[in-house]
C-alpha atoms as a PDB file:
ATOM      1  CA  UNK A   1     -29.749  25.449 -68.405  1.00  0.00           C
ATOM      2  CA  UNK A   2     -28.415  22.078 -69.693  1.00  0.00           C
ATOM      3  CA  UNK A   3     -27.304  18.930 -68.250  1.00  0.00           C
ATOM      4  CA  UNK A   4     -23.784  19.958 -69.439  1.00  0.00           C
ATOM      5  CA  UNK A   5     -23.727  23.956 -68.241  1.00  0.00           C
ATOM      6  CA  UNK A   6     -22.703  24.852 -64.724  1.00  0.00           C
ATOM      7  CA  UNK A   7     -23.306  27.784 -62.948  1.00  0.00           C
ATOM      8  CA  UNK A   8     -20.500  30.216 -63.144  1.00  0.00           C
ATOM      9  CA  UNK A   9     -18.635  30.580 -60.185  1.00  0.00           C
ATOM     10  CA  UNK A  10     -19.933  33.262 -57.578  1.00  0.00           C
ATOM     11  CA  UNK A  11     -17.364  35.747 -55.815  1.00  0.00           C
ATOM     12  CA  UNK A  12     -17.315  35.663 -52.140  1.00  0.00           C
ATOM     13  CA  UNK A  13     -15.401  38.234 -50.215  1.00  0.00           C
ATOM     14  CA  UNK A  14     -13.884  35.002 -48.945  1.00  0.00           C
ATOM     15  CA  UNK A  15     -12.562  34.344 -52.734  1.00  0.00           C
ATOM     16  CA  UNK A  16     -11.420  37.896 -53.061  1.00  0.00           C
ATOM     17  CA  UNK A  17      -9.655  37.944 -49.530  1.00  0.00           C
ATOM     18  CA  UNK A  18     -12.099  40.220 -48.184  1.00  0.00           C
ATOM     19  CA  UNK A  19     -14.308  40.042 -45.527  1.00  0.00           C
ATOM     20  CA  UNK A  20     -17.655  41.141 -45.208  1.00  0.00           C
ATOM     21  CA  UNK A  21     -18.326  43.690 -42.208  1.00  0.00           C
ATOM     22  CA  UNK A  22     -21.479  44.670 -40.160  1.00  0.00           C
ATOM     23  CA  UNK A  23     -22.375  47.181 -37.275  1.00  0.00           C
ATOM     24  CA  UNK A  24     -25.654  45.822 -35.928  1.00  0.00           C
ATOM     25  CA  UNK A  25     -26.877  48.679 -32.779  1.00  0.00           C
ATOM     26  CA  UNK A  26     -29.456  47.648 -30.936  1.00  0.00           C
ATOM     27  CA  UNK A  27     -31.909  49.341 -28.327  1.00  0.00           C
ATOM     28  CA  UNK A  28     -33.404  47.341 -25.338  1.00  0.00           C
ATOM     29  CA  UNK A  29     -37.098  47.666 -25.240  1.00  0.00           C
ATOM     30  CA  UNK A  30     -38.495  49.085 -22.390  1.00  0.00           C
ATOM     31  CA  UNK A  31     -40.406  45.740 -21.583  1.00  0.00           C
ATOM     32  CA  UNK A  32     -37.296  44.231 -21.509  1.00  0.00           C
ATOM     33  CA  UNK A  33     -36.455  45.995 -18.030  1.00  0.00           C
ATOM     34  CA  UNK A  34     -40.481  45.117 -16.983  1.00  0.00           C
ATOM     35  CA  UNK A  35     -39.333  41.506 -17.341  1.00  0.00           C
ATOM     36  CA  UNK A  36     -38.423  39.999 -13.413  1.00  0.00           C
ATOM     37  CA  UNK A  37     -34.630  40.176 -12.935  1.00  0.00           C
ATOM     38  CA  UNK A  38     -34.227  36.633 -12.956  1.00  0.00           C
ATOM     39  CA  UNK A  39     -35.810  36.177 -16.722  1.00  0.00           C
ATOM     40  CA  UNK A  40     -33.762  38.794 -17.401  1.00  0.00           C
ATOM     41  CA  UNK A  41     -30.283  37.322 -16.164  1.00  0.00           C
ATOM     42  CA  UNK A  42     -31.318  33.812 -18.296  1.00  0.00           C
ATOM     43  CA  UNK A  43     -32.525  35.302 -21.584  1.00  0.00           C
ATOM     44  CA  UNK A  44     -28.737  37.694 -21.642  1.00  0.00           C
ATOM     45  CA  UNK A  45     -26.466  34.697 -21.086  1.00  0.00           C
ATOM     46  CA  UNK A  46     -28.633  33.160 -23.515  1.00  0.00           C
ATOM     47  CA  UNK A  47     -27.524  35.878 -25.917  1.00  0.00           C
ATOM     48  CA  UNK A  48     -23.892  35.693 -24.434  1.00  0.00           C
ATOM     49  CA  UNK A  49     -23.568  31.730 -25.365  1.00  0.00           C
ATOM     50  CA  UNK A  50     -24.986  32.602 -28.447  1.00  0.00           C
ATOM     51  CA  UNK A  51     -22.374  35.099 -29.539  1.00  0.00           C
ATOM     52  CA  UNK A  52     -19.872  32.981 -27.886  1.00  0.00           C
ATOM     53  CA  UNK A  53     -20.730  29.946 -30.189  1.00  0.00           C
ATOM     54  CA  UNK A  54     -20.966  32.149 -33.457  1.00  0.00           C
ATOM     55  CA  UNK A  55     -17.611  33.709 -32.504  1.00  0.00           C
ATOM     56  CA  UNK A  56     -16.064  30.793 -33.200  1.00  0.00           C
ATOM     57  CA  UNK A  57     -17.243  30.919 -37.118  1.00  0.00           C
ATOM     58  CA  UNK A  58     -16.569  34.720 -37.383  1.00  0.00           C
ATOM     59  CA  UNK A  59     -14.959  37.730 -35.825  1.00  0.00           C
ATOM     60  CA  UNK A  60     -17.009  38.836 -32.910  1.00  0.00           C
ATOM     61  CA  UNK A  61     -16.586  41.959 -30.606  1.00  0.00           C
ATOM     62  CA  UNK A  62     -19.692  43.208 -28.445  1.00  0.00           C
ATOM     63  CA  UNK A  63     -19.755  46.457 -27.438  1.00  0.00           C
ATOM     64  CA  UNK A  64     -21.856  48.911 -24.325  1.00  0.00           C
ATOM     65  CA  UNK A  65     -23.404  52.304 -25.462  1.00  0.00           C
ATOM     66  CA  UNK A  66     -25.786  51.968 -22.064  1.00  0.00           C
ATOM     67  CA  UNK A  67     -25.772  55.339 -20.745  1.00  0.00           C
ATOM     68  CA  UNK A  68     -23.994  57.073 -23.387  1.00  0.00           C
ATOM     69  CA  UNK A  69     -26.761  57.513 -26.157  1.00  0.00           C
ATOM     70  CA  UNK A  70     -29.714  57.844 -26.021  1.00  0.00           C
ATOM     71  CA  UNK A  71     -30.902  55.653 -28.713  1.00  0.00           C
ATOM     72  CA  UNK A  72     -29.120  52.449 -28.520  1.00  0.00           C
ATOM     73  CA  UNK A  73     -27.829  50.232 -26.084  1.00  0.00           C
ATOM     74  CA  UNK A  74     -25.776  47.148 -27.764  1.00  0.00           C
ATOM     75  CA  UNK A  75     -23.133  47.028 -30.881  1.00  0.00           C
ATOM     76  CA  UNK A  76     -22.013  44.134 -32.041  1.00  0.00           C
ATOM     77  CA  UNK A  77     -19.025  44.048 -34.554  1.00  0.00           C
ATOM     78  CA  UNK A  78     -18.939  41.371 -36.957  1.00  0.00           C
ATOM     79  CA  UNK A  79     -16.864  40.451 -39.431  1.00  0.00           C
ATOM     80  CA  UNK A  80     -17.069  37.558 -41.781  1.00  0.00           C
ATOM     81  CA  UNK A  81     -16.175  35.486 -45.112  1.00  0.00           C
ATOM     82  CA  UNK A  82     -19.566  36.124 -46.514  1.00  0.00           C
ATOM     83  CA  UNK A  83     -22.826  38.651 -45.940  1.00  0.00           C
ATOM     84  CA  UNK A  84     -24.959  35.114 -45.828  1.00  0.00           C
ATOM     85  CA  UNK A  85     -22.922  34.717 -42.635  1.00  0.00           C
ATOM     86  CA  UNK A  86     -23.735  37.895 -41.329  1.00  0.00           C
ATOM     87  CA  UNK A  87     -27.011  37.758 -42.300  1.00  0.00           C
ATOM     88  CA  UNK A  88     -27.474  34.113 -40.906  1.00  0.00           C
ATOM     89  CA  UNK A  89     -26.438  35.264 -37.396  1.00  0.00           C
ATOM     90  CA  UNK A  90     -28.981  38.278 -37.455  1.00  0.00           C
ATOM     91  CA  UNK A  91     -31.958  35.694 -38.064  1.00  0.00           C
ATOM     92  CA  UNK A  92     -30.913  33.821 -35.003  1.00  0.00           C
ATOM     93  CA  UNK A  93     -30.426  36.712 -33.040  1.00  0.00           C
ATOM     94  CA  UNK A  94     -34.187  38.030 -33.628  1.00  0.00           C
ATOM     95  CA  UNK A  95     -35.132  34.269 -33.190  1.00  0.00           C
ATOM     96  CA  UNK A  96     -33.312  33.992 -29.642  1.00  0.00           C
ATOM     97  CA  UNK A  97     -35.001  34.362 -26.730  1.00  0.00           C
ATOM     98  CA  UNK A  98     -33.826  37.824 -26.282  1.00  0.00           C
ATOM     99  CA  UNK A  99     -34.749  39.003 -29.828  1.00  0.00           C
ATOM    100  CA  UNK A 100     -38.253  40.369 -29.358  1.00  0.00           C
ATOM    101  CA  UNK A 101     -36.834  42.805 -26.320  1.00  0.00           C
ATOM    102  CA  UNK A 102     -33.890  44.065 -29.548  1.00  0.00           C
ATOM    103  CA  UNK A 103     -35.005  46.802 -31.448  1.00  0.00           C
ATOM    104  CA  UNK A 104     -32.562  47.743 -34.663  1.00  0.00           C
ATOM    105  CA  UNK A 105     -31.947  51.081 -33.921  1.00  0.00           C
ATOM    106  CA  UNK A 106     -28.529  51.211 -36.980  1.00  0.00           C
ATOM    107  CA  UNK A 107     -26.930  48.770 -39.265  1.00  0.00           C
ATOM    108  CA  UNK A 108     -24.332  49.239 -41.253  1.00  0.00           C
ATOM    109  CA  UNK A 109     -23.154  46.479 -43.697  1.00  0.00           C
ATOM    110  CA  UNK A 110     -19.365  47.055 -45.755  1.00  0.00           C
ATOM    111  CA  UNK A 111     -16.758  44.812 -47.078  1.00  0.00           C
ATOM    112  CA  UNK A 112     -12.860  45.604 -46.580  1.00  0.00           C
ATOM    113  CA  UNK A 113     -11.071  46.701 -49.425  1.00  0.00           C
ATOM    114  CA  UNK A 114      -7.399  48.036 -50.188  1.00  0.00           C
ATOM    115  CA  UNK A 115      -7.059  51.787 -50.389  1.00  0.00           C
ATOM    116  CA  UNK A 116      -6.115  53.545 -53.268  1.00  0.00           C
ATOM    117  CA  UNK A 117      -4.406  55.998 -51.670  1.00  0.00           C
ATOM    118  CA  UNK A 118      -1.910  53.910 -49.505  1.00  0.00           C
ATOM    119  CA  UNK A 119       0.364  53.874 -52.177  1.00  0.00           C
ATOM    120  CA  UNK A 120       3.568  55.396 -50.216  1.00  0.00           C
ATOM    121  CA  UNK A 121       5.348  54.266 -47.223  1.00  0.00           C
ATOM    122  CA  UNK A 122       3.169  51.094 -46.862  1.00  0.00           C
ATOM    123  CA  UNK A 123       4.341  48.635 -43.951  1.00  0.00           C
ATOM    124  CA  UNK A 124       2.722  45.487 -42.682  1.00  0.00           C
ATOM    125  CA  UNK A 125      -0.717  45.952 -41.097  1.00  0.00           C
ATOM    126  CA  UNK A 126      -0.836  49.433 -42.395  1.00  0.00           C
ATOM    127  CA  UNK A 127      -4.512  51.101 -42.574  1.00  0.00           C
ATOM    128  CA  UNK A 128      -5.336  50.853 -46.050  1.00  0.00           C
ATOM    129  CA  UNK A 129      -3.907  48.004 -46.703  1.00  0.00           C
ATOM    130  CA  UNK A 130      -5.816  45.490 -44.906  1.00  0.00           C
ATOM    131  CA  UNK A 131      -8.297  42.933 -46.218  1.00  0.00           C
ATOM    132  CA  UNK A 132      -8.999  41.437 -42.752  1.00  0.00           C
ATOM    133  CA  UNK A 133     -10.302  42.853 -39.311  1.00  0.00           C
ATOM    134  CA  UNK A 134      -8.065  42.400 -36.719  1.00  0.00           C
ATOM    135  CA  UNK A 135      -9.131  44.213 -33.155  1.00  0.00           C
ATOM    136  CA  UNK A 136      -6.053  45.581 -30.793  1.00  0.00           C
ATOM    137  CA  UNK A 137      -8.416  44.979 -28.254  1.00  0.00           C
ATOM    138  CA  UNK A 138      -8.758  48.453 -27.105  1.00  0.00           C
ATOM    139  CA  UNK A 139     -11.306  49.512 -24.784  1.00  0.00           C
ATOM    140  CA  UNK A 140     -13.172  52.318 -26.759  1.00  0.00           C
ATOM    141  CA  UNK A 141     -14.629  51.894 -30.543  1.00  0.00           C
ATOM    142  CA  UNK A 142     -15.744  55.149 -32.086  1.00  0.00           C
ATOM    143  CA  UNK A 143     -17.638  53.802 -35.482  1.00  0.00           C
ATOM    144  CA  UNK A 144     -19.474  56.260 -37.838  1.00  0.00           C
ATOM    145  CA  UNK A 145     -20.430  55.921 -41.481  1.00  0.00           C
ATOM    146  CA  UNK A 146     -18.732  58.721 -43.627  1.00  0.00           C
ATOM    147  CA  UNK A 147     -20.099  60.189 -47.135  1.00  0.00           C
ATOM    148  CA  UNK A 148     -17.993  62.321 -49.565  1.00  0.00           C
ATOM    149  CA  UNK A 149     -19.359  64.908 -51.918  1.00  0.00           C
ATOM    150  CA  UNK A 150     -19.566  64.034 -55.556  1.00  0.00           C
ATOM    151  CA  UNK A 151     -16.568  66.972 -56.284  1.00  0.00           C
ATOM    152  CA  UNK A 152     -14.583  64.867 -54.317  1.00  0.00           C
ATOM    153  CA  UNK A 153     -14.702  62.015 -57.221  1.00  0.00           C
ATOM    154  CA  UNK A 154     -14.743  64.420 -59.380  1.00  0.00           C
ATOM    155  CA  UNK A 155     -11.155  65.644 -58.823  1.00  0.00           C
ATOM    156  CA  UNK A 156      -7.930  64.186 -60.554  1.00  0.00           C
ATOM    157  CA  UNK A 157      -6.162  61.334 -58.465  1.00  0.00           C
ATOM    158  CA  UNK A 158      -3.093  62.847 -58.232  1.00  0.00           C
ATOM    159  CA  UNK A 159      -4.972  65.980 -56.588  1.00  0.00           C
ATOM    160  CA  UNK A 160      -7.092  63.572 -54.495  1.00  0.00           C
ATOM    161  CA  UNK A 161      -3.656  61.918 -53.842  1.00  0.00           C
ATOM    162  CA  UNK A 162      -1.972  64.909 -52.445  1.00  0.00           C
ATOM    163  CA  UNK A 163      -4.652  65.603 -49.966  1.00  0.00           C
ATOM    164  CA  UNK A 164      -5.132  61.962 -48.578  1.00  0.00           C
ATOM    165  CA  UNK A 165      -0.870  62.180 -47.957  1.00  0.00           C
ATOM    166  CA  UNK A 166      -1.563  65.145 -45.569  1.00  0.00           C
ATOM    167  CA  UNK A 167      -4.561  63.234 -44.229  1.00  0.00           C
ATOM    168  CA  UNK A 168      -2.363  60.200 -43.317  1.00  0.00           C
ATOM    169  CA  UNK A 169       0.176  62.633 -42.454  1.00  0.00           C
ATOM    170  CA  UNK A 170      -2.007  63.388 -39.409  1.00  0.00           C
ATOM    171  CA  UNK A 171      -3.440  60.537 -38.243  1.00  0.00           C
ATOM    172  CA  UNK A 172       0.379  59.045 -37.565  1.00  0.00           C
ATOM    173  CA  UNK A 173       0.538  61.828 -35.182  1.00  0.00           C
ATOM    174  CA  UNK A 174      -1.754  59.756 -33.216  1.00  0.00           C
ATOM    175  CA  UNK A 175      -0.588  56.114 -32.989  1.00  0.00           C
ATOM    176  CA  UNK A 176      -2.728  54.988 -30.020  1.00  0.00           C
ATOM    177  CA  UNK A 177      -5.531  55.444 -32.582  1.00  0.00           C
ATOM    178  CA  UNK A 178      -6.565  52.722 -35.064  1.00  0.00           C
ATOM    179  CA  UNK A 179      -8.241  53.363 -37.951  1.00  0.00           C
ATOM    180  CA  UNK A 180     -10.599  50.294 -39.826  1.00  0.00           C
ATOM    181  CA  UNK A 181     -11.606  51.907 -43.391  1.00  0.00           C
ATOM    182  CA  UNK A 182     -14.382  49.301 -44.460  1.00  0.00           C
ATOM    183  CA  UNK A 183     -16.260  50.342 -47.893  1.00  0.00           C
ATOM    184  CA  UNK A 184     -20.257  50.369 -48.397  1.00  0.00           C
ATOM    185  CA  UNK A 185     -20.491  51.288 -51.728  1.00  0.00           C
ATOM    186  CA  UNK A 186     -23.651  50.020 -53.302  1.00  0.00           C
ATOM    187  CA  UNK A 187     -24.271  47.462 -50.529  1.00  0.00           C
ATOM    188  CA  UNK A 188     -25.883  50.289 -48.093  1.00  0.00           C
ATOM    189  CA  UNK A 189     -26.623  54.299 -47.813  1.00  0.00           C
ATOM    190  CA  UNK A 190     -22.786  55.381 -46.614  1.00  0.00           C
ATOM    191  CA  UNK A 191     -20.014  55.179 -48.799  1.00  0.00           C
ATOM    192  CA  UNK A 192     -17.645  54.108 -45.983  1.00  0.00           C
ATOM    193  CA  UNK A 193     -17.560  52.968 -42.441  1.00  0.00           C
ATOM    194  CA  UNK A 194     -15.158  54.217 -40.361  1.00  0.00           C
ATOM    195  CA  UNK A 195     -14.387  52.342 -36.687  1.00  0.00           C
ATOM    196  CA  UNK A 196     -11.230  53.655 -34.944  1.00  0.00           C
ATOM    197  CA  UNK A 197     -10.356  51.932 -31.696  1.00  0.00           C
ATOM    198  CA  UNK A 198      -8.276  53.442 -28.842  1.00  0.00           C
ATOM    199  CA  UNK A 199      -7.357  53.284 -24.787  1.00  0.00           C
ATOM    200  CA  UNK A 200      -7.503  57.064 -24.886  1.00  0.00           C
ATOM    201  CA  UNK A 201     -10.403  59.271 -26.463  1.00  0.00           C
ATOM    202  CA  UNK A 202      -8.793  62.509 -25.768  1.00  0.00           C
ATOM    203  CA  UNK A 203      -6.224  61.234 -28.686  1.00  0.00           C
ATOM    204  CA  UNK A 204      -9.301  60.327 -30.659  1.00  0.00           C
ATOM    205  CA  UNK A 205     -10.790  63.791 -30.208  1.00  0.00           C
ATOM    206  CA  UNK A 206      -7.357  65.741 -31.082  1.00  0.00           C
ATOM    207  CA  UNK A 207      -7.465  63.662 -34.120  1.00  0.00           C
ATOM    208  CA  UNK A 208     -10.863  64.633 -35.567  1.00  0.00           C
ATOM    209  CA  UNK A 209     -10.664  67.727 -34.555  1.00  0.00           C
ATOM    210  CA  UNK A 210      -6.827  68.298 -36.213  1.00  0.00           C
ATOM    211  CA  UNK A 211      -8.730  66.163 -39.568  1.00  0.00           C
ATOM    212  CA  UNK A 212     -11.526  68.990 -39.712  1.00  0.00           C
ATOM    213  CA  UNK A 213      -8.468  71.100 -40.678  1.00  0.00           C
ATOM    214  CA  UNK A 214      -7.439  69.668 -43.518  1.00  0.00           C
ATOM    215  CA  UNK A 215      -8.714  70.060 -47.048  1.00  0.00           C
ATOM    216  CA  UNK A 216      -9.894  66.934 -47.165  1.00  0.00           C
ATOM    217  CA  UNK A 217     -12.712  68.190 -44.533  1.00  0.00           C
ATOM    218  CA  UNK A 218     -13.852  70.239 -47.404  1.00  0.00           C
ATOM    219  CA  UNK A 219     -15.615  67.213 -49.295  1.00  0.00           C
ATOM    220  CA  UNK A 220     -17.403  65.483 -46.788  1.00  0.00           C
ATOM    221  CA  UNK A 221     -21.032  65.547 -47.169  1.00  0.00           C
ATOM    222  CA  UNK A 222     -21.757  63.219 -43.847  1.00  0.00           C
ATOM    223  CA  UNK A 223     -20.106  61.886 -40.486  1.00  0.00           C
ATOM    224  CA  UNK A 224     -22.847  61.599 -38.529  1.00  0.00           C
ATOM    225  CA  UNK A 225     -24.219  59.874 -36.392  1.00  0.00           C
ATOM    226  CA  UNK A 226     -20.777  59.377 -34.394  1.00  0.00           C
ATOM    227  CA  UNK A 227     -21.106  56.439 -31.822  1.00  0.00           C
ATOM    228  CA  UNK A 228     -19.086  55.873 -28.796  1.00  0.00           C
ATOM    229  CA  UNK A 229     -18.612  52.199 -27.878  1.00  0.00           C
ATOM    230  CA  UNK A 230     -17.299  50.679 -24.797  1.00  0.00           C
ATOM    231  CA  UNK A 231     -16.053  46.722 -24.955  1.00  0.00           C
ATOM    232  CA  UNK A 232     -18.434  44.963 -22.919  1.00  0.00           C
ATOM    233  CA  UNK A 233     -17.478  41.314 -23.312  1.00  0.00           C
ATOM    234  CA  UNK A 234     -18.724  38.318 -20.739  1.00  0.00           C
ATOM    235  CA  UNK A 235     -19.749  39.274 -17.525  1.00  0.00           C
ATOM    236  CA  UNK A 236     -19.641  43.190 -19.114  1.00  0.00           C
ATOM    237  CA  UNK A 237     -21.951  42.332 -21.913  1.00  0.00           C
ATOM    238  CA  UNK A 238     -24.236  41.001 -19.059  1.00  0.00           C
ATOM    239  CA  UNK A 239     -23.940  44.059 -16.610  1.00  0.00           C
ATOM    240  CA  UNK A 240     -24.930  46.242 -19.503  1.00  0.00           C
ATOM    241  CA  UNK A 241     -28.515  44.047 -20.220  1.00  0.00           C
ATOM    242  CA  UNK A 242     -28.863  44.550 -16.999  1.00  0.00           C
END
């Protein structure tokens, strides 16, 4: 490259309006609960100041699994105006003090992305529509990464169209549900992430299990795992290290 070339410009989600999106579950080690009680206390508000301080360059949420699978412990939902940010945040993480007592049980990196389905009866802050994450704050997140067949794609939009109406068509039943549609494509093994937060899981577990009757149900290839996630933020975040 010449004096007298420059670089083309790179596209950032930040330059597209997107944001860049990451579910990083962890699982405590079992020295971690060997450690005396009062290492342990230090080391997790360690980790707590640390997510405090990076929640003021990104979106933030930390979330409990302690007692509810078996496999993980700790989520914490990011999102941010680049993957370097999200990936800068996971180096300090396994730098931290806490970071050798973390084990990476998931991961799941997406970027936001308007749907092409919500094409009718849009409003403001619809699902679908969204480039940005923005929380309600509800108690419960229930996040799994979701895979359609290749059929699916392979259908005309105006079928694929038809079905997605009745799909939306149910989940307005539900309006204490809210769905976050981020999309992996390329960037990990899902095709999309689906995080739906709620006050109320019994809505959450009408909804799937009204979904699983529509045709849509017919082309999914994966849903699973399914994780449920309880806010734990400050003094909660703590309680759950223990």
């Amino acid at each position: 490259m010449t004096q007298t070339e420059t670089r083309p410009a790179v596209e950032t989600p930040a330059s597209v309006g997107q944001q860049a999106v990451h579910f990083a579950f962890y699982k405590l080690r079992p020295a971690w609960w060997e450690l005396k009680e009062a290492k342990r206390r230090r080391l997790a508000e360690e980790f707590l100041a640390l997510l405090e301080r990076w929640n003021e360059r990104l979106l933030l949420v930390p979330y409990s699994l302690v007692g509810i699978r078996a496999d993980c412990d700790i989520m914490v939902w990011k999102a941010a105006e680049s993957v370097d940010d999200i990936h800068a945040l996971g180096l300090e993480i396994a730098s931290s003090g806490i970071g050798p007592y973390l084990e990476n049980a998931y991961a799941y990196l997406s970027l936001t992305k308007r749907s092409v389905y919500v094409r009718e009866h849009q409003h403001e802050g619809q699902e679908g529509s969204r480039l940005r994450i923005a929380p309600v704050g509800a108690k419960y997140l229930f996040v799994y990464p979701f895979v359609k067949t290749r059929a699916w794609y392979a259908l005309p939009l105006e079928q694929r169209q038809a079905m997605m109406n009745d799909h939306i068509r149910v989940g307005h039943k539900y309006p204490r549900v809210r769905l976050n549609t981020t999309y992996s494509f390329g960037l990990d093994d899902q095709e999309f992430v689906l995080a739906f937060e709620t006050d109320y899981p019994s809505d959450f577990l009408d909804l799937v299990m009204e979904l699983r009757e529509s045709e849509t149900s017919q082309y999914t290839q994966r849903d699973t795992p399914i994780f449920t996630c309880i806010k734990a933020e400050g003094a909660e975040l703590l309680r759950s290290l223990g």
